[in-house]
Protein backbone atom coordinates (compact mmCIF):
# COMPACT_ATOMS: atom_id res chain seq x y z
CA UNK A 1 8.15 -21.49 -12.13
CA UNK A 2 11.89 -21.44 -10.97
CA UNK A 3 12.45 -20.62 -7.61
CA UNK A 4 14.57 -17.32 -8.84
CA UNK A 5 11.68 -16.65 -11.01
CA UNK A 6 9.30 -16.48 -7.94
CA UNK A 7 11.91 -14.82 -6.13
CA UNK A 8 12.06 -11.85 -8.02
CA UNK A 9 8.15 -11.22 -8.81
CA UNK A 10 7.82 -11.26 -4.82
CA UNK A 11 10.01 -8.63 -4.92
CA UNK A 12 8.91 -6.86 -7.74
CA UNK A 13 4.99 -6.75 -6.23
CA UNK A 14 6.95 -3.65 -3.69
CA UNK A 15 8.95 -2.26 -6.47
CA UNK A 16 12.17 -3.71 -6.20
CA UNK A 17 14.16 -4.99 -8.35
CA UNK A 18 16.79 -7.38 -7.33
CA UNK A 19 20.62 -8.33 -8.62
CA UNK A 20 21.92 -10.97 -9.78
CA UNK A 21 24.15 -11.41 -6.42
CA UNK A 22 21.41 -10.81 -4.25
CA UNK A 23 19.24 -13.80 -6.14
CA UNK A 24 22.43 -15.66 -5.60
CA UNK A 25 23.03 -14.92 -1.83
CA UNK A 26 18.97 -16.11 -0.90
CA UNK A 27 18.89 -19.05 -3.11
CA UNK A 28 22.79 -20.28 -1.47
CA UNK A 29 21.30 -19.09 1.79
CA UNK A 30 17.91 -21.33 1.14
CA UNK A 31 20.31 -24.48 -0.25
CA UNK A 32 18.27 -24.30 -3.49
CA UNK A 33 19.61 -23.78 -7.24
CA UNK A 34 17.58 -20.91 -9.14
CA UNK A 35 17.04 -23.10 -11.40
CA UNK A 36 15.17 -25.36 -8.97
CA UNK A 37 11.68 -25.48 -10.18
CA UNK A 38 9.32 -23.90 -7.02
CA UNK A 39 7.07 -26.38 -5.21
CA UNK A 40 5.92 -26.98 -1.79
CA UNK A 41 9.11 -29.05 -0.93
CA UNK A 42 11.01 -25.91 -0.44
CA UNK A 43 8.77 -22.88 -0.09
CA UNK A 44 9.66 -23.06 3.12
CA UNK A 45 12.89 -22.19 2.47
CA UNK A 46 12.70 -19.74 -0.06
CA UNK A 47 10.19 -17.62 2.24
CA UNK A 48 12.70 -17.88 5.23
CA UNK A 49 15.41 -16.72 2.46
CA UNK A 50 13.61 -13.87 1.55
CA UNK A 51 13.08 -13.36 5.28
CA UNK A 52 16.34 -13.15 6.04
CA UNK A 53 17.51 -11.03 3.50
CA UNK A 54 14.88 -8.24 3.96
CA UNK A 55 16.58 -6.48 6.84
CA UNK A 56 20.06 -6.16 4.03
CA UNK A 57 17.95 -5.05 1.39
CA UNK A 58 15.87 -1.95 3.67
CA UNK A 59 19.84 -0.51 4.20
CA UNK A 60 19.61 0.07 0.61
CA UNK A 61 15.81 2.04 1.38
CA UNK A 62 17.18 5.65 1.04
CA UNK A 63 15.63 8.46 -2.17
CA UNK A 64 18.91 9.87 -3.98
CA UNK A 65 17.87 12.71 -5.44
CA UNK A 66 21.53 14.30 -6.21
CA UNK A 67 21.17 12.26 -10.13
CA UNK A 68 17.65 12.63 -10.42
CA UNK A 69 17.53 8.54 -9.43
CA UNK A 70 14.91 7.93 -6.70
CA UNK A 71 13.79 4.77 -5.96
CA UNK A 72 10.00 3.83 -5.10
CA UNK A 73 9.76 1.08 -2.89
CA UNK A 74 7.34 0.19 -1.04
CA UNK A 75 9.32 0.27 2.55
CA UNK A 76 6.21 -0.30 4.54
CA UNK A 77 4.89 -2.87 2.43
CA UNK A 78 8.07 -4.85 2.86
CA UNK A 79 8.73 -4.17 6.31
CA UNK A 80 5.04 -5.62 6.89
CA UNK A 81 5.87 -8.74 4.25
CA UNK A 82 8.84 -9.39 6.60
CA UNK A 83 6.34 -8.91 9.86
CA UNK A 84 4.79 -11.79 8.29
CA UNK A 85 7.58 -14.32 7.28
CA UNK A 86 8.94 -13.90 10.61
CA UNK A 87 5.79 -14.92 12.70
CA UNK A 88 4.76 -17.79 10.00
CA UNK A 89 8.27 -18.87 10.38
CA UNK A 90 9.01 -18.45 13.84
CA UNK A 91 11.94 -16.37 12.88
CA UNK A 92 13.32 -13.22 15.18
CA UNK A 93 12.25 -10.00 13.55
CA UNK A 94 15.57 -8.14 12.82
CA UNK A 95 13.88 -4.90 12.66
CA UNK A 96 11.49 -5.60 15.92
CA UNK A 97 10.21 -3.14 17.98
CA UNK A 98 11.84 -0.09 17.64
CA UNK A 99 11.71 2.68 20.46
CA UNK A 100 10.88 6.15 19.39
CA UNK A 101 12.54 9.49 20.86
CA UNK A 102 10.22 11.96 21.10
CA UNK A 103 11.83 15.78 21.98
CA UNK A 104 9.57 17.45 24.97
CA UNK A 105 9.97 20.57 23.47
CA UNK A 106 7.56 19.49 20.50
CA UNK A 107 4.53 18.92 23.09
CA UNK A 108 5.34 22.08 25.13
C-alpha cells in the first residue's frame, strides 16, 4: 500500500476526506513521497504526520448548513485518534486540556 494510500483510508475510517494539498503537506512534512510504498521503516513518520496535521484539519470541523452541505465527521473520534498519536509519540497535544467556563447563573 502507498503511504498516501494509507493516509487517506485513516482518514476516511472518521469520514473525512482529504485534498490533494493536504496529502501533500503530511507526506513533505513526514519526508516521504506518496508514492513511497508503507512499511515499518516509516510508520513512524507517517503517524506523527497525521499527528501533526489533525489540529489544521479540526479548524475545518464546522456543519454549513446555508447550501444544504454538512459535513459528518467524526470530531470526537479524531480528536481521540490524535489523543493517541500524541502519547505513542511523545508529541505535545495541540488541543490539550481545555478549561471550561461554566455561567453561575445555570446552577442557580
Amino acid at each position: 500500500m502507498k503511504a498516501r494510500d494509507y493516509i487517506k483510508q485513516k482518514f476516511q475510517t472518521f469520514g473525512i476526506s482529504l485534498s490533494e494539498a493536504d496529502l501533500l503537506d503530511m507526506c513533505l512534512n513526514s519526508k516521504i513521497s506518496g508514492e513511497d510504498e508503507m512499511n515499518e521503516d516509516n510508520r513512524m513518520r507517517v503517524s506523527v504526520a497525521i499527528a501533526k496535521f489533525i489540529p489544521s484539519l479540526l479548524l475545518r470541523a464546522t456543519s454549513i448548513s446555508e447550501s444544504g452541505f454538512s459535513m459528518s465527521w467524526n470530531i470526537q473520534g479524531i480528536k481521540d485518534y490524535y489523543t493517541v498519536l500524541c502519547r505513542e509519540y511523545d508529541l505535545p497535544n495541540a488541543l490539550g486540556n481545555r478549561i471550561k467556563v461554566l455561567d453561575i447563573a445555570d446552577y442557580l
